[in-house]
N, C-alpha and C. Protein backbone atom coordinates (compact mmCIF):
# COMPACT_ATOMS: atom_id res chain seq x y z
N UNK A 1 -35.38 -15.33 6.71
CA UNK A 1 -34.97 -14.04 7.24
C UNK A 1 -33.55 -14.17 7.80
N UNK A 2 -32.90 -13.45 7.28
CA UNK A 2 -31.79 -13.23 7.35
C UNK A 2 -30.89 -12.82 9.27
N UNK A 3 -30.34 -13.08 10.02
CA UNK A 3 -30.10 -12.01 11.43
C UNK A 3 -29.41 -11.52 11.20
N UNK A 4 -28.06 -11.55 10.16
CA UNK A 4 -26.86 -10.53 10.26
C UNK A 4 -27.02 -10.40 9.00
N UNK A 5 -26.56 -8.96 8.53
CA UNK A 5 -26.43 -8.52 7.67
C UNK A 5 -25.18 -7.81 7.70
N UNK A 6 -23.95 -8.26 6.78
CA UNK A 6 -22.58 -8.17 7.17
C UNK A 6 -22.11 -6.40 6.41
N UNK A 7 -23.29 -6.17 5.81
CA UNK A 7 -22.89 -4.95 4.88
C UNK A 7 -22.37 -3.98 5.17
N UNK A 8 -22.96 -3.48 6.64
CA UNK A 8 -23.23 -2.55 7.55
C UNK A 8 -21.00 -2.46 7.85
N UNK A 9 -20.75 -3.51 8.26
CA UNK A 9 -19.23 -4.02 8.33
C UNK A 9 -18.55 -3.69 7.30
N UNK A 10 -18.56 -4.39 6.05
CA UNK A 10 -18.18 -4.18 4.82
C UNK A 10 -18.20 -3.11 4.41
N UNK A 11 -19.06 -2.08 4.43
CA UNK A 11 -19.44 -0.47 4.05
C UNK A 11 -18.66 0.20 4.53
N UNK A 12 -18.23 0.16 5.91
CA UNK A 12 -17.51 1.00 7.10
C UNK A 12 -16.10 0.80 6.69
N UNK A 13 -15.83 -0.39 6.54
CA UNK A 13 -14.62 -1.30 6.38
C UNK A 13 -13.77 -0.81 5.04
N UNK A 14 -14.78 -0.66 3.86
CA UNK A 14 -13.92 -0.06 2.96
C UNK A 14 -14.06 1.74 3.00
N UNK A 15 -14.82 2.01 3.54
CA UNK A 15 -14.66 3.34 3.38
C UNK A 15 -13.17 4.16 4.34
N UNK A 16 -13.38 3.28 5.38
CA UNK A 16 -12.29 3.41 6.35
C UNK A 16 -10.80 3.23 5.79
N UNK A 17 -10.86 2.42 4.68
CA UNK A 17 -9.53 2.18 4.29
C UNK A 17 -9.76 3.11 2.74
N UNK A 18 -10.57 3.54 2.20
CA UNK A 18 -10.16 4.49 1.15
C UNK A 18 -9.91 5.79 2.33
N UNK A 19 -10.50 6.31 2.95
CA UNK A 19 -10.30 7.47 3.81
C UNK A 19 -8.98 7.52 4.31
N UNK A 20 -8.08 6.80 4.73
CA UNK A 20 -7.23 6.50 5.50
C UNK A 20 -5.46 5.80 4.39
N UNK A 21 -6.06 5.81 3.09
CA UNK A 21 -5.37 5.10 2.14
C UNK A 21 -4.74 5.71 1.65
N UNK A 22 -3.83 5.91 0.06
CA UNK A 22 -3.40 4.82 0.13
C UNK A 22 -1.91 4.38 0.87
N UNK A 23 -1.47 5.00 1.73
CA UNK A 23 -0.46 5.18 2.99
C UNK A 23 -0.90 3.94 3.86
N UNK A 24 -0.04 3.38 4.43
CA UNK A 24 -0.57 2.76 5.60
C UNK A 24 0.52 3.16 6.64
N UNK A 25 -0.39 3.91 8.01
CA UNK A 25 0.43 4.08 9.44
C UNK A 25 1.50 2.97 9.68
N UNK A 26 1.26 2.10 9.68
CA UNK A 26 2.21 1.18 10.37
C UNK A 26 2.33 -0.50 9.21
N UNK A 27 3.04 -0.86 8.91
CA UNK A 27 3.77 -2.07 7.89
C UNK A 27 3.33 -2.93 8.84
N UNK A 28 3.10 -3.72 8.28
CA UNK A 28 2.87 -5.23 8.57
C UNK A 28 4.69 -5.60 9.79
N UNK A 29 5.25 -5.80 9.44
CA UNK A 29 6.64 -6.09 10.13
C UNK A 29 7.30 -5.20 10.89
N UNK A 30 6.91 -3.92 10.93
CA UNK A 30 8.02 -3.01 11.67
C UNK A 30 6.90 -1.81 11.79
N UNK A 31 7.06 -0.72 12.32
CA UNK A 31 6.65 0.18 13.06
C UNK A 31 6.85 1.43 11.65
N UNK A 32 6.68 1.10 10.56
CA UNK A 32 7.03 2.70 9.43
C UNK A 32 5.52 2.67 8.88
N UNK A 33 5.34 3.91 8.27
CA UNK A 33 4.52 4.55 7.24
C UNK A 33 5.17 4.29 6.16
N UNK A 34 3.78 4.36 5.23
CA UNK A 34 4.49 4.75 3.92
C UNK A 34 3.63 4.05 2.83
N UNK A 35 4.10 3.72 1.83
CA UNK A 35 3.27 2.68 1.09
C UNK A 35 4.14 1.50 0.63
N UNK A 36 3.47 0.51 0.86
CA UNK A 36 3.59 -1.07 1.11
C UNK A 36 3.02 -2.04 0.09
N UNK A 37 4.10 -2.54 -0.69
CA UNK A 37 3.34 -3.67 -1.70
C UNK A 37 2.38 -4.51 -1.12
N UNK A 38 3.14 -4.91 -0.13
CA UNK A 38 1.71 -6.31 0.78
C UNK A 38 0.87 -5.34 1.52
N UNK A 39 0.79 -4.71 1.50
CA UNK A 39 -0.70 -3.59 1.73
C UNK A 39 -1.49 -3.43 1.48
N UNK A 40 -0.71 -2.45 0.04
CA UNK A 40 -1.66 -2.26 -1.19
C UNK A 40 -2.26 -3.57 -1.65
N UNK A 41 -1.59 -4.56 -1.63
CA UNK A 41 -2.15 -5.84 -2.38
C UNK A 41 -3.64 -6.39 -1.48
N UNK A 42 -3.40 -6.25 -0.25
CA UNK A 42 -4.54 -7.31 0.75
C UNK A 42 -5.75 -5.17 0.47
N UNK A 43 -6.05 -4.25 1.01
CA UNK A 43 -6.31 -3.08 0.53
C UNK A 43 -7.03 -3.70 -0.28
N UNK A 44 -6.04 -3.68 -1.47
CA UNK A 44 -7.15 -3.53 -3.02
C UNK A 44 -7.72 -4.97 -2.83
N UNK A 45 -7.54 -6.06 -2.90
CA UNK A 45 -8.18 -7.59 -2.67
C UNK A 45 -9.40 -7.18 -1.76
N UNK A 46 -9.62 -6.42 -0.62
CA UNK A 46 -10.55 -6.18 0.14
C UNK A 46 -11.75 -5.51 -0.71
N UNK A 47 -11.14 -4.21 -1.16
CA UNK A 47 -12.16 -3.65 -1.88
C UNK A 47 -12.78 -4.02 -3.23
N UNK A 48 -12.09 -5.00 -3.75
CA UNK A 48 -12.91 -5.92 -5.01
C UNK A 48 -13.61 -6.69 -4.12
N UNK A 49 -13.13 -7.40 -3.08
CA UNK A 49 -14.48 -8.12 -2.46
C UNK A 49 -15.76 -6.92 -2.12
N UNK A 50 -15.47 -6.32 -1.76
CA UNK A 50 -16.58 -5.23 -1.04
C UNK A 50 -17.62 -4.51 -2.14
N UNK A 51 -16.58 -3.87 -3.32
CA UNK A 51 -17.36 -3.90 -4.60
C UNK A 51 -18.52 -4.97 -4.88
N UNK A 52 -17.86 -6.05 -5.22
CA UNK A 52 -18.42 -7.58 -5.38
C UNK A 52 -19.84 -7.54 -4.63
N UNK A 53 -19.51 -7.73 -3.44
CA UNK A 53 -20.29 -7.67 -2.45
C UNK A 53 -22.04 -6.39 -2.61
N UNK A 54 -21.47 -5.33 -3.33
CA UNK A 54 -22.19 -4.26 -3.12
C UNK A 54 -23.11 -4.36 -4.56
N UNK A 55 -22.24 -5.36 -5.62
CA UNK A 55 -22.90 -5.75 -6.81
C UNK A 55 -24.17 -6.41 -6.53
N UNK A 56 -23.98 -7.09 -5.68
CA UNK A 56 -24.78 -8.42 -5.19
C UNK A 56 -25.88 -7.78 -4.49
N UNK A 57 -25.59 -6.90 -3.90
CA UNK A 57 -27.04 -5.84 -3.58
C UNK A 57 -27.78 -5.36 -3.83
N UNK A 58 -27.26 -5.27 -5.45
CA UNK A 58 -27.60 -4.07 -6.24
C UNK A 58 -27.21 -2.93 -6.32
N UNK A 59 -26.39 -2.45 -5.42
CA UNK A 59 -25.84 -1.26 -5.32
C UNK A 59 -24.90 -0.45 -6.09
N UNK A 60 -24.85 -0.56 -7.87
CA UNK A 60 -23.81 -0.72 -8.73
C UNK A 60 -23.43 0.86 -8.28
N UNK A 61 -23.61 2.27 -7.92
CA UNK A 61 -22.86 3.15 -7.96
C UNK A 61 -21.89 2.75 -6.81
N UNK A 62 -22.40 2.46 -5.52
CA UNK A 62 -20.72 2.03 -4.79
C UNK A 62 -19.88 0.93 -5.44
N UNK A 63 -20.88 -0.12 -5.61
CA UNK A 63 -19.53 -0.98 -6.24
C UNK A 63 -18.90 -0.47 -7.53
N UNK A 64 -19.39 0.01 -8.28
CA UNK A 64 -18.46 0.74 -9.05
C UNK A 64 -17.28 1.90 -8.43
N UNK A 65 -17.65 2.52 -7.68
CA UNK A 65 -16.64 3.64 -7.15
C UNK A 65 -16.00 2.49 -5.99
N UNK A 66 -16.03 1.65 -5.40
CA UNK A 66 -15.29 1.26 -4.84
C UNK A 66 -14.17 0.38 -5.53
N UNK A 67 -14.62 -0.44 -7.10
CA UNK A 67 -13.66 -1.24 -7.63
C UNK A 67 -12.69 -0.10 -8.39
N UNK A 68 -13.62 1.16 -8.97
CA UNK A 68 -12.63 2.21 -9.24
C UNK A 68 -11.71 2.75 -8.14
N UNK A 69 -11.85 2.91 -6.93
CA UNK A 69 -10.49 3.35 -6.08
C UNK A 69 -10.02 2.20 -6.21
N UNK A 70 -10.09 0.87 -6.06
CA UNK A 70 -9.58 -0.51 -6.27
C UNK A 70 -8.28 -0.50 -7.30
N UNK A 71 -9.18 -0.11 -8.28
CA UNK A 71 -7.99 0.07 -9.60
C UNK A 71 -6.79 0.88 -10.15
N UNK A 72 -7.51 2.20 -9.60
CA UNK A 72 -6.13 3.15 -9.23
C UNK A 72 -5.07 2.48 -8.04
N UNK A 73 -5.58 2.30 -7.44
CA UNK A 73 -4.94 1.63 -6.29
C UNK A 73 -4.00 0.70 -6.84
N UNK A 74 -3.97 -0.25 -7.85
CA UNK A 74 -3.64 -1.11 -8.62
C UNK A 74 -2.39 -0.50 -9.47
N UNK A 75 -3.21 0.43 -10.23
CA UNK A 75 -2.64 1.26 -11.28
C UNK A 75 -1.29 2.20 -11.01
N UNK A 76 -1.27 2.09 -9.62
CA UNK A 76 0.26 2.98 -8.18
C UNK A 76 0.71 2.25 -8.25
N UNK A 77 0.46 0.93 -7.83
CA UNK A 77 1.01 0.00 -6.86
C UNK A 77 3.23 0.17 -7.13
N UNK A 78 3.54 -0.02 -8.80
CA UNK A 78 4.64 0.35 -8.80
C UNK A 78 5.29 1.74 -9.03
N UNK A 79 4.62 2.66 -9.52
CA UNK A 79 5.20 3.87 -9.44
C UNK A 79 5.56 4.02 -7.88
N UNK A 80 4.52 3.63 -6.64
CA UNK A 80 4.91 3.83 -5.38
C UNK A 80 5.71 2.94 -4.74
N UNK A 81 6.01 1.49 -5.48
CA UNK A 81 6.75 0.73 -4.74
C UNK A 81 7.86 -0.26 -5.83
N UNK A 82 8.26 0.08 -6.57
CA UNK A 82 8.99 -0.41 -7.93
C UNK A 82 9.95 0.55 -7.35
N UNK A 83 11.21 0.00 -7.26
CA UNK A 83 12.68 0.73 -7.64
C UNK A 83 13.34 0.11 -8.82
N UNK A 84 14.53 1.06 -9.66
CA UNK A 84 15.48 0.34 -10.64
C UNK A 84 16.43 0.50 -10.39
N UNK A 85 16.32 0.83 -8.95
CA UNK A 85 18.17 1.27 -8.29
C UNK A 85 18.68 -0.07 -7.51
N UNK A 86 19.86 -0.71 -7.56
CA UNK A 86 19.72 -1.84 -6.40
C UNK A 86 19.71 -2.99 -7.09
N UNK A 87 20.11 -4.11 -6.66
CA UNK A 87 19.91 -5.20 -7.28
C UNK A 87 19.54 -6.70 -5.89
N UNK A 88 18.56 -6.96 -6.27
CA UNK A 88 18.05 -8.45 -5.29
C UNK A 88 18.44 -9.49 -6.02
N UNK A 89 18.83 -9.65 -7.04
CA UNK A 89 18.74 -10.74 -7.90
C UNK A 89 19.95 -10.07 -9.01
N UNK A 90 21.16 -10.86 -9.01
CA UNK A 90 22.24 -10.41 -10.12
C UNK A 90 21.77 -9.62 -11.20
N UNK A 91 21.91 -9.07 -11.95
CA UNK A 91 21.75 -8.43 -13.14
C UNK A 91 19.77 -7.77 -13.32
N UNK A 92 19.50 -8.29 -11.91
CA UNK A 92 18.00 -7.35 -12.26
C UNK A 92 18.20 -6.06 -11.21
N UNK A 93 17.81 -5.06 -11.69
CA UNK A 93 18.07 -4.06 -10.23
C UNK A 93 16.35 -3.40 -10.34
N UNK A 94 15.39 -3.65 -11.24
CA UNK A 94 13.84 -3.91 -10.52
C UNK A 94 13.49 -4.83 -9.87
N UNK A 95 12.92 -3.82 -8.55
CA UNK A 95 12.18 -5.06 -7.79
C UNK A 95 11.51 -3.80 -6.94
N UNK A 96 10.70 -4.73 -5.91
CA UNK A 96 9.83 -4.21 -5.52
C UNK A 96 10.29 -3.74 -3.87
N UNK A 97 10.49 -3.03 -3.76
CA UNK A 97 11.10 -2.25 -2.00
C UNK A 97 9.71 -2.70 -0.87
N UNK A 98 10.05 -3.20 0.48
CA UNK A 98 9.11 -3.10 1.08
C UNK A 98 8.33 -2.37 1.40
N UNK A 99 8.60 -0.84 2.15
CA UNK A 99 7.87 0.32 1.76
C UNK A 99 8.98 1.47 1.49
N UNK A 100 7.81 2.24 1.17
CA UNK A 100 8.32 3.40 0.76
C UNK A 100 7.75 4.49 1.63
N UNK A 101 8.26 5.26 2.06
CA UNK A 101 8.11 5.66 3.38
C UNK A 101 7.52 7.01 2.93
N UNK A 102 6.39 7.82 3.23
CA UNK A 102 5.59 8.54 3.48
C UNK A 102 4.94 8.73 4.76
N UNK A 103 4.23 10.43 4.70
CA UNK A 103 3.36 10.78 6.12
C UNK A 103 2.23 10.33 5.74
N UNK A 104 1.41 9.49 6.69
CA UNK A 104 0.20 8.85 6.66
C UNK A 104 -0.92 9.92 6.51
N UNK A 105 -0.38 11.17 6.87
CA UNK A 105 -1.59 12.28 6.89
C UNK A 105 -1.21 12.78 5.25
N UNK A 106 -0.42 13.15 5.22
CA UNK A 106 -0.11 14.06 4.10
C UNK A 106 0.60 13.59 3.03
N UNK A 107 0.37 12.20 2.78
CA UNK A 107 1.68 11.65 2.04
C UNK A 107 1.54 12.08 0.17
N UNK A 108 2.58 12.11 -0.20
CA UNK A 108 2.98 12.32 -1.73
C UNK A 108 2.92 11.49 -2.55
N UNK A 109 1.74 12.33 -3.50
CA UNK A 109 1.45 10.83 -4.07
C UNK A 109 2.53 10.23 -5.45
N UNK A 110 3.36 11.60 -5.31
CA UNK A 110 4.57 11.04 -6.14
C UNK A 110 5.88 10.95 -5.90
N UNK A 111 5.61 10.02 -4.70
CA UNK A 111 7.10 9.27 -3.89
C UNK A 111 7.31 8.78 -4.73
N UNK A 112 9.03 8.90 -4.80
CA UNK A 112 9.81 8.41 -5.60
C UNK A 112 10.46 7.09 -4.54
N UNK A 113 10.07 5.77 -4.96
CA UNK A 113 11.04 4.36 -4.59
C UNK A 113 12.29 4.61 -4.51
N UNK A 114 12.79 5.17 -5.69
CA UNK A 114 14.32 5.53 -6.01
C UNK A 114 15.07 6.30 -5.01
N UNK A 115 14.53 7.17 -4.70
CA UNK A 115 14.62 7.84 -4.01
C UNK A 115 14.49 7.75 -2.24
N UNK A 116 13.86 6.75 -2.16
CA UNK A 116 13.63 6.82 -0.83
C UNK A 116 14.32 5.48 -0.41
N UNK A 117 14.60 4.40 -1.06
CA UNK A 117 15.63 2.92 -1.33
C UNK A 117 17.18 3.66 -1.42
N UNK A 118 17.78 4.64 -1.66
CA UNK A 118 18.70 5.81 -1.14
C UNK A 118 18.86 5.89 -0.08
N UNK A 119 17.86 6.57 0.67
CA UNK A 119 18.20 7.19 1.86
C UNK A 119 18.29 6.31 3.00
N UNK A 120 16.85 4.77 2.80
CA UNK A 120 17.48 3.61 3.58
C UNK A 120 18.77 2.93 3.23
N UNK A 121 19.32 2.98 2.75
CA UNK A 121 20.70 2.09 2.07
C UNK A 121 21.52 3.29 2.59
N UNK A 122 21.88 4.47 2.62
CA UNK A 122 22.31 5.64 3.04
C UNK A 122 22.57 5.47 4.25
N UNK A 123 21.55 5.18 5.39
CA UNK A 123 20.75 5.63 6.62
C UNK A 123 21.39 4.22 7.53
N UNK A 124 21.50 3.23 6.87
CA UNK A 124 21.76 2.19 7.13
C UNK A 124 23.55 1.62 6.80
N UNK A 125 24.04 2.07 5.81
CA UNK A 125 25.36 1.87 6.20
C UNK A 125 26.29 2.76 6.98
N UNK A 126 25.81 3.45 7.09
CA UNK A 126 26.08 4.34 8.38
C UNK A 126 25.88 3.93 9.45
N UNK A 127 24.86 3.40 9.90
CA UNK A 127 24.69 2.56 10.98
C UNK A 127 25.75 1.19 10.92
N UNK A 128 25.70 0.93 10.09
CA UNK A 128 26.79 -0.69 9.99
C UNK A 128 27.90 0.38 9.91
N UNK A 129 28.35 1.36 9.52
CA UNK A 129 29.70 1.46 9.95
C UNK A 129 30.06 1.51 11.54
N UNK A 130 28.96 2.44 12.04
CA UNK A 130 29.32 2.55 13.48
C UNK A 130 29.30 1.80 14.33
N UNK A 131 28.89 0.44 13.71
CA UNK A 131 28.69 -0.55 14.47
C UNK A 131 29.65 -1.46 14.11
N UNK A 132 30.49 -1.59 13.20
CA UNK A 132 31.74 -2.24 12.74
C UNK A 132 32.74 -0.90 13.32
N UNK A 133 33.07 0.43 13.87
CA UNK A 133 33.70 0.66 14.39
C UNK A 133 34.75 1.23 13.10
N UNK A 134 34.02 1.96 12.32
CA UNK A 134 34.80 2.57 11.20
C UNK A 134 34.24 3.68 10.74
C-alpha cells in the first residue's frame, strides 16, 4: 500500500501551467512577461512527464490531451521565439531571442520575435546613448 500518491500534485501542476500558459509572468532572469525559450522548454518537458505519468495510470484521455498541449507547445516554440533580424554569430542572423515580450493575461498568440527584438534593440540604444551622453 502505497502513502503518497503524487498524482493529486502532478494533475494540479500541469493543469496550472496549461491554464496560465503559454506566456510566462515573470523569466527566469529578470522581472518580464512574455514567451521564453527556457520556459517553454522545462513547461513542455513537465507535461510529457505528467502525460507519461497519467499513461501509467491508465488514464490515456489526459495523457493524451496533456502530451497534445505538450506538442503545440513545441510546435510555437519558434514562431514565438526565433528571430531573422540580428546577428549572434557572424553571418547567422537566426537565433533564438530570450523572450519575447507579451501580456500574461491576454497575450498574442502571433507575436512577432522580429518585431519585438526591434523595439528592445530600439529601447535600449537609446538608453546607451543617454548614458554615453549623446
Amino acid at each position: 500500500m502505497e502513502l503518497f500518491d503524487p498524482w493529486t500534485m502532478i494533475s494540479r501542476a500541469s493543469a496550472f501551467l496549461i491554464l496560465h500558459g503559454p506566456v510566462t509572468e515573470q523569466e527566469r532572469w529578470e522581472e518580464n512577461s512574455g514567451y521564453s525559450p527556457s520556459t517553454l522548454a522545462t513547461v513542455i518537458a513537465g507535461l510529457v512527464c505528467a502525460s507519461e505519468f497519467a499513461r501509467e495510470r491508465k488514464d490515456s484521455d489526459t495523457a493524451e490531451f496533456i502530451l497534445t498541449y505538450a506538442d503545440w507547445l513545441a510546435a510555437h516554440i519558434e514562431d514565438w521565439t526565433v528571430t531573422d533580424r540580428g546577428e549572434l554569430v557572424e553571418g547567422v542572423p537566426r537565433h533564438y531571442i530570450r523572450i519575447n515580450h507579451a501580456d500574461p493575461v491576454s497575450p498574442d498568440p502571433h507575436a512577432d520575435p522580429n518585431e519585438t527584438i526591434l523595439q528592445l534593440a530600439n529601447a535600449a540604444g537609446d538608453g546607451l546613448r543617454e548614458m554615453c551622453g549623446r
